[in-house]
C-alpha atoms as a PDB file:
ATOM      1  CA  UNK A   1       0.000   0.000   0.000  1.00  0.00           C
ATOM      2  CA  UNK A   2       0.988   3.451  -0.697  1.00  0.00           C
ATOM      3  CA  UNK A   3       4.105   2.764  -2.754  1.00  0.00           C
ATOM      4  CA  UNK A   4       5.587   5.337  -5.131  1.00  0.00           C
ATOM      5  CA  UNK A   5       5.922   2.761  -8.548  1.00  0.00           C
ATOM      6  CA  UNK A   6       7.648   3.783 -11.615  1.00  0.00           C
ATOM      7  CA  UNK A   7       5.067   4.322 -14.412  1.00  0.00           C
ATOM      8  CA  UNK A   8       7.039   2.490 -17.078  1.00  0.00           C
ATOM      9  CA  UNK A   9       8.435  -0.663 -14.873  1.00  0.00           C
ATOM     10  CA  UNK A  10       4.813  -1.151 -13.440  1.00  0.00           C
ATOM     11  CA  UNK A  11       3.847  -1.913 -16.983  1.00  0.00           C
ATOM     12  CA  UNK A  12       6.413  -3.884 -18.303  1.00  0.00           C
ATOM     13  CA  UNK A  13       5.233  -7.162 -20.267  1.00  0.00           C
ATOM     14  CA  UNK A  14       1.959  -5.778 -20.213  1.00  0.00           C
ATOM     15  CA  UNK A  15       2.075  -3.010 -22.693  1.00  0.00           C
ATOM     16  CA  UNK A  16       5.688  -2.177 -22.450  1.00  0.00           C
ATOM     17  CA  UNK A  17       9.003  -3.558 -23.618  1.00  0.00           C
ATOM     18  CA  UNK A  18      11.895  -3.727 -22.287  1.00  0.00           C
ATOM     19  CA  UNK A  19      14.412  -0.712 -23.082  1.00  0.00           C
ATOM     20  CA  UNK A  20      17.663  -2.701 -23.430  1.00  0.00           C
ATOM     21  CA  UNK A  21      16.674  -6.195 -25.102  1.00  0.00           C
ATOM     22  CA  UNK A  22      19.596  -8.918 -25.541  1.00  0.00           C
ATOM     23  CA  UNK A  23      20.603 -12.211 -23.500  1.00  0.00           C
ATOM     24  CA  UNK A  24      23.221 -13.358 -21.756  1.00  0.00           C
ATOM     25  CA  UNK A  25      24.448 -16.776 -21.190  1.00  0.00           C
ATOM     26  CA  UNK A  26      26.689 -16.511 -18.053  1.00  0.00           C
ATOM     27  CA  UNK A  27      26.442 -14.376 -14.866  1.00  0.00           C
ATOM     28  CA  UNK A  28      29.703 -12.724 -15.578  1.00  0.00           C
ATOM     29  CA  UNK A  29      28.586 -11.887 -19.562  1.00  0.00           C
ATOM     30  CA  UNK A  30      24.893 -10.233 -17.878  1.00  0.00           C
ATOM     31  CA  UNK A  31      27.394  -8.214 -15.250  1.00  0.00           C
ATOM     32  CA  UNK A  32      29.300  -6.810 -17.953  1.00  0.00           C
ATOM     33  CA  UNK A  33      26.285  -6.180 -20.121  1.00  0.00           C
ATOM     34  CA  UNK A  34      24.536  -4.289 -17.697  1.00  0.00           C
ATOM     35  CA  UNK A  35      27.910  -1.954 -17.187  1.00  0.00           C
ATOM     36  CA  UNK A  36      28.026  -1.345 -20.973  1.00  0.00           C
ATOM     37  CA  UNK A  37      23.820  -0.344 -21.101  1.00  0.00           C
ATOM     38  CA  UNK A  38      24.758   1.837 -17.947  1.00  0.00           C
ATOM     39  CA  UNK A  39      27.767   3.541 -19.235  1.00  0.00           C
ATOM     40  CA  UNK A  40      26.386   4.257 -23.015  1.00  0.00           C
ATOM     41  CA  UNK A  41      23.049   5.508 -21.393  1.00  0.00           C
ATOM     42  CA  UNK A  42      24.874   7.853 -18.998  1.00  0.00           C
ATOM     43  CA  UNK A  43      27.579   9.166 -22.049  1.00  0.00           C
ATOM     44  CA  UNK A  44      23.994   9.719 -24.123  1.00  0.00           C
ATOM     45  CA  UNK A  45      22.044  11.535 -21.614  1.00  0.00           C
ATOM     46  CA  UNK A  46      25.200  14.195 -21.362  1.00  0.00           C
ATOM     47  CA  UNK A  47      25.694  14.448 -24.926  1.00  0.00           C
ATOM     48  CA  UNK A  48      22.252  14.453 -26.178  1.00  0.00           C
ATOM     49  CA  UNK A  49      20.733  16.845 -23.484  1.00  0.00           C
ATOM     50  CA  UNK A  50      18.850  19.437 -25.639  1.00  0.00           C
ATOM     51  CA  UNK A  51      18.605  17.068 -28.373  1.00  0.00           C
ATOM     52  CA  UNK A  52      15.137  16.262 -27.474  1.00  0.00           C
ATOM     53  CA  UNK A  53      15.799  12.661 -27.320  1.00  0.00           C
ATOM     54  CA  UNK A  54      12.913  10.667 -25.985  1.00  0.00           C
ATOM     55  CA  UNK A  55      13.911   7.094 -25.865  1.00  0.00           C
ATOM     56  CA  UNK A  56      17.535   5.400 -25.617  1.00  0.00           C
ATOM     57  CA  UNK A  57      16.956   1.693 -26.702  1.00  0.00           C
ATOM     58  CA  UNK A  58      19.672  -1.095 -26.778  1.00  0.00           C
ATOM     59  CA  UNK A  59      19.645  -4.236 -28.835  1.00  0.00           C
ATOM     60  CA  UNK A  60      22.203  -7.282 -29.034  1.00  0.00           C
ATOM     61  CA  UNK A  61      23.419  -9.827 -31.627  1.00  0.00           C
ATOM     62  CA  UNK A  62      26.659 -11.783 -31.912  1.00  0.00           C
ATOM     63  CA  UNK A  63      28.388  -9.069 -34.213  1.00  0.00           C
ATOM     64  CA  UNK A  64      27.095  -5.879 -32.803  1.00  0.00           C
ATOM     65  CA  UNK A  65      25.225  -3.349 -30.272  1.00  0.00           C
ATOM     66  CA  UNK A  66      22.197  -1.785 -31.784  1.00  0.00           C
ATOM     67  CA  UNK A  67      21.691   1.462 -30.284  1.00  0.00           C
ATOM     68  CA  UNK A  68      18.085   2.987 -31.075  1.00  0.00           C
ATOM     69  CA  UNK A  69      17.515   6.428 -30.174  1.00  0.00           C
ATOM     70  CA  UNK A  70      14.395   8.456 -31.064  1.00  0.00           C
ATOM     71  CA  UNK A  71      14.191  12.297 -30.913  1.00  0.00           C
ATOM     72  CA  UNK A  72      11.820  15.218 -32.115  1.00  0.00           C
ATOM     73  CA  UNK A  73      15.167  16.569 -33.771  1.00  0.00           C
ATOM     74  CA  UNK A  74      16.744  14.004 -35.968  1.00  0.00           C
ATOM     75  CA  UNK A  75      18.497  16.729 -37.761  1.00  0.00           C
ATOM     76  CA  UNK A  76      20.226  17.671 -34.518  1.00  0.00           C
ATOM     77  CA  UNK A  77      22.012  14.272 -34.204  1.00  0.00           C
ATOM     78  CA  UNK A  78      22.901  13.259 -37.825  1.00  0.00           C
ATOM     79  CA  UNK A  79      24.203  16.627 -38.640  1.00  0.00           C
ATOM     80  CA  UNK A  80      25.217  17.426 -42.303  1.00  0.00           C
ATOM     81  CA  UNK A  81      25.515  14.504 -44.873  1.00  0.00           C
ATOM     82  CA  UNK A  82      25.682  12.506 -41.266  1.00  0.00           C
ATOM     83  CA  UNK A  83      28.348  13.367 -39.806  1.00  0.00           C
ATOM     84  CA  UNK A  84      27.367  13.760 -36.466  1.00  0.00           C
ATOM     85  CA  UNK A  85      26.005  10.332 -36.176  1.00  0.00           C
ATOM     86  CA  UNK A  86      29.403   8.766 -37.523  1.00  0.00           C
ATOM     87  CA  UNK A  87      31.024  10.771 -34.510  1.00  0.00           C
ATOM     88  CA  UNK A  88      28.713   9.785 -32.020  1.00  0.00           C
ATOM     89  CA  UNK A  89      28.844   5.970 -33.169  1.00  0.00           C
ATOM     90  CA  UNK A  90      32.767   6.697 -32.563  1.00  0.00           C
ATOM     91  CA  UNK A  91      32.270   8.130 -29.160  1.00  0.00           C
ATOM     92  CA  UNK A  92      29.876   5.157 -28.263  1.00  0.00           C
ATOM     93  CA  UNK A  93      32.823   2.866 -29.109  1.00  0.00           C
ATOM     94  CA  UNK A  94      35.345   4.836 -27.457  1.00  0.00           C
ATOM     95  CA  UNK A  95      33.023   4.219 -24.151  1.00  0.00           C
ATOM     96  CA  UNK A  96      32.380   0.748 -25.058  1.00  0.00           C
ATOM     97  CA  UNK A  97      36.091  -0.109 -24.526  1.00  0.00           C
ATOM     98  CA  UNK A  98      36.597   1.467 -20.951  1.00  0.00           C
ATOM     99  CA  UNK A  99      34.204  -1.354 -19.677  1.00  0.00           C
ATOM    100  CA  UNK A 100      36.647  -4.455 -18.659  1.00  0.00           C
ATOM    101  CA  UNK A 101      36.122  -7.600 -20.134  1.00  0.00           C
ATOM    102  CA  UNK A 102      33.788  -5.405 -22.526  1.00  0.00           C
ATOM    103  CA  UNK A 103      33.649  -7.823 -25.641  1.00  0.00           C
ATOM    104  CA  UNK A 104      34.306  -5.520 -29.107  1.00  0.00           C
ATOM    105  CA  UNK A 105      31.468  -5.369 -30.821  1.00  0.00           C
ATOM    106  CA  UNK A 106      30.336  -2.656 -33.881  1.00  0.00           C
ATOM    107  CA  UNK A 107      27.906  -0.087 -32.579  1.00  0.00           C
ATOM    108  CA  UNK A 108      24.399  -0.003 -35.362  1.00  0.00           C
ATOM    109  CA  UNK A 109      22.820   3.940 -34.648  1.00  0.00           C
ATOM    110  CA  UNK A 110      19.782   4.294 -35.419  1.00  0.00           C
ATOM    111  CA  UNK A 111      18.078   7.734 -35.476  1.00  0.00           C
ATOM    112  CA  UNK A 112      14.261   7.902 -35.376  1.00  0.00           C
ATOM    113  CA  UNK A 113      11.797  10.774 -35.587  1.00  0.00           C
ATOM    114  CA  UNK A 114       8.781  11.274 -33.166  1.00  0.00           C
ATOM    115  CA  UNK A 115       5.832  13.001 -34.749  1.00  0.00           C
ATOM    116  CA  UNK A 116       3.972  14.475 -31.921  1.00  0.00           C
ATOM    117  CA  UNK A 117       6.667  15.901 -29.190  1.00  0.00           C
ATOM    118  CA  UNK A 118       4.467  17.429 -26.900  1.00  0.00           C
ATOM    119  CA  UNK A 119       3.083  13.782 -26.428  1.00  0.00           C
ATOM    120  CA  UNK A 120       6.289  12.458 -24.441  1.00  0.00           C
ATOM    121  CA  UNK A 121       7.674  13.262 -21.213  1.00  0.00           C
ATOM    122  CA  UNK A 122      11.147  13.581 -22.142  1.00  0.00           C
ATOM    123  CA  UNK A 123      10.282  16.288 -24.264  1.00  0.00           C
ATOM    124  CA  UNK A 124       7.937  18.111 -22.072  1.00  0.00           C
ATOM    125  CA  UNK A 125      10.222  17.636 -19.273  1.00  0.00           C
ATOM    126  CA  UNK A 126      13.292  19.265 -20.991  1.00  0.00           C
ATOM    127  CA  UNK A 127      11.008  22.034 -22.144  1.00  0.00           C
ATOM    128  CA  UNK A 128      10.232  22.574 -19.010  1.00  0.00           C
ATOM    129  CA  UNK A 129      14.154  22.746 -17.493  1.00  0.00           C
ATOM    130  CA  UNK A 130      15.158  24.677 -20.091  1.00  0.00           C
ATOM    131  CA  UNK A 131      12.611  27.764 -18.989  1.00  0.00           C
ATOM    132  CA  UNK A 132      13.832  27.595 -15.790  1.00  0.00           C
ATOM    133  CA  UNK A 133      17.144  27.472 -17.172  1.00  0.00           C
ATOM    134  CA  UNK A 134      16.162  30.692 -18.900  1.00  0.00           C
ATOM    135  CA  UNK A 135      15.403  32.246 -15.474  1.00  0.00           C
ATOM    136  CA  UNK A 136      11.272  31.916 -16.536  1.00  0.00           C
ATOM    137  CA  UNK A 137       9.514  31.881 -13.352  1.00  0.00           C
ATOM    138  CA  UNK A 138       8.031  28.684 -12.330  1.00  0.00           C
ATOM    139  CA  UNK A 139       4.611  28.870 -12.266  1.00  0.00           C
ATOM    140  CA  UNK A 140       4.284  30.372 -15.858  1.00  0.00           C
ATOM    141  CA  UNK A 141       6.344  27.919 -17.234  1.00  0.00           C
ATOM    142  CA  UNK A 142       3.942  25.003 -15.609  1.00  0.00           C
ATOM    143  CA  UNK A 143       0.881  26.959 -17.059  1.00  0.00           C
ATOM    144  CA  UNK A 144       2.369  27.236 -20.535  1.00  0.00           C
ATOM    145  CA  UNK A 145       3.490  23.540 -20.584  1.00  0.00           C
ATOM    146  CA  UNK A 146       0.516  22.239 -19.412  1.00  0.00           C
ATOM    147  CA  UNK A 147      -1.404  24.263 -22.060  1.00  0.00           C
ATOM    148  CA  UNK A 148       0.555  23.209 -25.070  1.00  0.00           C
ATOM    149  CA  UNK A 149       0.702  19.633 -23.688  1.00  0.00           C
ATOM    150  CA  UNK A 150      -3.112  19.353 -23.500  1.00  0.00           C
ATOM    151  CA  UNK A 151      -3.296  21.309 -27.125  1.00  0.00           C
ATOM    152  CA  UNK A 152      -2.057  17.542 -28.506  1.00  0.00           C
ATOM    153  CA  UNK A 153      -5.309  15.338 -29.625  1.00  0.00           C
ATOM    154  CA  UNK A 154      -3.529  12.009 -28.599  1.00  0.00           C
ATOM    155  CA  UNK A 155      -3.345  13.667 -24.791  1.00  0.00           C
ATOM    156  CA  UNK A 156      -6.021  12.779 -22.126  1.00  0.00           C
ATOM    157  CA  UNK A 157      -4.251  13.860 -19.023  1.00  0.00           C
ATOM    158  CA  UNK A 158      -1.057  15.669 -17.796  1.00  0.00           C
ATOM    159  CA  UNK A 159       0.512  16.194 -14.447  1.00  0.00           C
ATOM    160  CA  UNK A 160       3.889  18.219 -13.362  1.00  0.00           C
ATOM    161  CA  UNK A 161       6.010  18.393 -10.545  1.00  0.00           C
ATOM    162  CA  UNK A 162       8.951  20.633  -9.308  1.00  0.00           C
ATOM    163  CA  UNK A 163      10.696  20.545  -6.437  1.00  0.00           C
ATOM    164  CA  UNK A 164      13.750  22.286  -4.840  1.00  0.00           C
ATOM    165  CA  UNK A 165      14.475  26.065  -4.327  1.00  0.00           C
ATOM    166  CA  UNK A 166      11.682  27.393  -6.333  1.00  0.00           C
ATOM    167  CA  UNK A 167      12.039  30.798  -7.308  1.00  0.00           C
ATOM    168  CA  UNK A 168      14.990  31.213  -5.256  1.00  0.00           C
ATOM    169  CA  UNK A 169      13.735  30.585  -1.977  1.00  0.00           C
ATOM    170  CA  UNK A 170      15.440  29.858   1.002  1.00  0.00           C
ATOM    171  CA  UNK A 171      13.519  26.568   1.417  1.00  0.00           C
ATOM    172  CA  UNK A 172      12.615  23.721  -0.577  1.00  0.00           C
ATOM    173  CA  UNK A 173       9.622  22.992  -1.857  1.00  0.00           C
ATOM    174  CA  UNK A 174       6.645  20.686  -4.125  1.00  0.00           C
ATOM    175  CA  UNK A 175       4.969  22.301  -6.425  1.00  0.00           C
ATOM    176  CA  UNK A 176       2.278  20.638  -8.676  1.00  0.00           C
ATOM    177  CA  UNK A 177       0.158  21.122 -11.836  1.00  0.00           C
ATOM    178  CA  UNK A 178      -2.286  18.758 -13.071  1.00  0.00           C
ATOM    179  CA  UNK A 179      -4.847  18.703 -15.878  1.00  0.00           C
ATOM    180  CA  UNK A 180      -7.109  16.098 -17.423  1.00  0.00           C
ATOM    181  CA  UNK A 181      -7.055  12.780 -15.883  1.00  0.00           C
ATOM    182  CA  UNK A 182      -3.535  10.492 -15.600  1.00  0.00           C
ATOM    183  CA  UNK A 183      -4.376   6.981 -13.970  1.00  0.00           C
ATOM    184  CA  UNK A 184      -1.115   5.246 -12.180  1.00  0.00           C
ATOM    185  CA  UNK A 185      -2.796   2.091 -11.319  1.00  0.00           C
ATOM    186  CA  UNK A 186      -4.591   0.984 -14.247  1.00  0.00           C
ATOM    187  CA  UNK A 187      -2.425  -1.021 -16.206  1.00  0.00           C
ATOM    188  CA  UNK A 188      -3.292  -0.623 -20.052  1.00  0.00           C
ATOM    189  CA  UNK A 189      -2.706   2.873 -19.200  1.00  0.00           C
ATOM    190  CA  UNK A 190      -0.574   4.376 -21.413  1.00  0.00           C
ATOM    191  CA  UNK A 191       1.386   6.860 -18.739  1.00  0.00           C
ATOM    192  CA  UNK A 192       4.759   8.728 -20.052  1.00  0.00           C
ATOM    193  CA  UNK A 193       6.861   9.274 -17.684  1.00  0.00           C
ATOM    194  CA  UNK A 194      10.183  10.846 -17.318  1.00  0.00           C
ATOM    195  CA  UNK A 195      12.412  13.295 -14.903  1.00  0.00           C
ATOM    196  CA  UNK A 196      14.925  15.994 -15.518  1.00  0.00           C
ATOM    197  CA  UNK A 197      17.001  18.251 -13.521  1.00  0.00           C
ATOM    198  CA  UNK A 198      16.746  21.925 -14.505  1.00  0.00           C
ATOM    199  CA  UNK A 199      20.082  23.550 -13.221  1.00  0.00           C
ATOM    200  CA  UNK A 200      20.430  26.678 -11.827  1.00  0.00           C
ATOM    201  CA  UNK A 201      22.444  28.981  -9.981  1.00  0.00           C
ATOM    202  CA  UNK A 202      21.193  28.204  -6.168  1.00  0.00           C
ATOM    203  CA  UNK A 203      21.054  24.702  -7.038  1.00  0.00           C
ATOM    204  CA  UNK A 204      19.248  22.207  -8.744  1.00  0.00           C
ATOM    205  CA  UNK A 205      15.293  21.734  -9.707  1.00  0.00           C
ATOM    206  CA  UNK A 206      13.946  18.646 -10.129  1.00  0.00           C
ATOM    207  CA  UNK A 207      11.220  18.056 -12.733  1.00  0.00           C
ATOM    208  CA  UNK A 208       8.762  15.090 -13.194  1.00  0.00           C
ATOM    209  CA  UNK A 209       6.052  14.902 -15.714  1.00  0.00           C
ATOM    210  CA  UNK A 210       3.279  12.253 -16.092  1.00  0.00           C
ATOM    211  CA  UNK A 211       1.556  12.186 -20.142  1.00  0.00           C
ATOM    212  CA  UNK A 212      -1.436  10.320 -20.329  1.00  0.00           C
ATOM    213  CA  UNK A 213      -2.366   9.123 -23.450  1.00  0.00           C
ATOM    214  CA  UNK A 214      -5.342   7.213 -23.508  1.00  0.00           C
ATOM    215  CA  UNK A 215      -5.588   2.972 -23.164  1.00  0.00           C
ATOM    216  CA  UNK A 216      -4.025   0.381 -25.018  1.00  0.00           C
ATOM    217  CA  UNK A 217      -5.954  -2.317 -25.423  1.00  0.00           C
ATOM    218  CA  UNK A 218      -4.608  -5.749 -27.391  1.00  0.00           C
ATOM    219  CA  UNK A 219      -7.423  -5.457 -30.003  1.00  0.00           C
ATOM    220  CA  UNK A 220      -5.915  -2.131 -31.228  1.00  0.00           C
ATOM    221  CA  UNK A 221      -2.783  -3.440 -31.439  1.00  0.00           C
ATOM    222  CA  UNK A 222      -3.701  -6.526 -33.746  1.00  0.00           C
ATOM    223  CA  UNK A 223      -5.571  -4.228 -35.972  1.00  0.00           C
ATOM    224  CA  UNK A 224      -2.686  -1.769 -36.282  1.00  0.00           C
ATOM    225  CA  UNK A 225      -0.531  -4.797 -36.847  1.00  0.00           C
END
């Protein structure tokens, strides 16, 4: 009773995936696959910030890693004639090999676009820091999101958080926005979720936004399929 769950894990196997999808035959191989996820997702969420990447997902075969990264801004990341995504697949490698016992494998990039931004909670969340960032005060910023957020058709519901030295106070504190309806318990909800750190200079703000974008149901799926 009462426990905080993470929107995404809650649903997993029921209508979510898994974001890093391989096996592993030995304890020691699933150790040092687990380091590699955890070192390429940290490298990406430095050098992507303000990207607007949404989703980092990692695959596994016998000759390579398949990295899977979707963003609003593909343009951002591939740069001219792709160049930028030839440097990044570099500077995945380059990370790759500081893991010990890391086996080499060739890193696969691949770059997809999200139609509707304002639909995902990375997005919203970043747009969100990066007001604050701008020295917006907070309660506009909330009002603004949450307007443009419910704007979007596929959007039933949308709740924000921030919490830390809010407009510079001394003290810490919640604040929260919430519009439309965003069910956490149901499970064929389909909740975004995501949280971001807005930083500033009397510290840091934490952000967390909920999306929720209507039900899922297995019927839909098979007809879509």
């Amino acid at each position: 009773m009462t426990h905080i769950v993470h929107p995404y894990a809650h649903r997993l196997g029921i209508i979510r995936d898994w974001k890093s999808r391989w096996f592993a035959k030995t304890p020691a191989e699933y150790r040092i696959n687990v380091m590699v996820d955890a070192m390429i997702r940290r490298f990406l969420k430095k050098r992507l910030r303000g990207m607007y990447v949404t989703t980092v997902d990692i695959e596994r075969s016998q000759k390579n890693i398949r990295v899977h990264i979707k963003t609003s801004r593909p343009g951002l990341i591939i740069g001219r004639g792709g160049e930028g995504s030839q440097k990044l697949t570099k500077e995945i490698e380059t990370v790759v090999r500081k893991v010990k016992g890391a086996p080499k494998l060739a890193i696969r990039l691949d770059i997809e676009e999200v139609r509707s931004p304002e639909s995902q909670a990375a997005v919203v969340a970043y747009m969100i820091a990066e007001g604050l960032e701008k020295r917006q005060t907070f309660r506009r910023v909330m009002k603004q999101t949450v307007e443009k957020v419910m704007a979007n058709r596929d959007v039933q519901g949308v709740r924000i958080a921030l919490s830390g030295r809010l407009g510079g106070a001394e003290m810490s504190r919640q604040e929260e926005i919430k519009k439309g309806r965003v069910p956490l318990q149901t499970l064929r909800a389909d909740v975004d979720f995501c949280r971001e750190i807005a930083y500033l200079p009397y510290g840091v703000i934490g952000v967390k936004v909920w999306i929720y974008r209507g039900d899922i149901f297995k019927e839909k799926e098979a007809k879509k399929a």
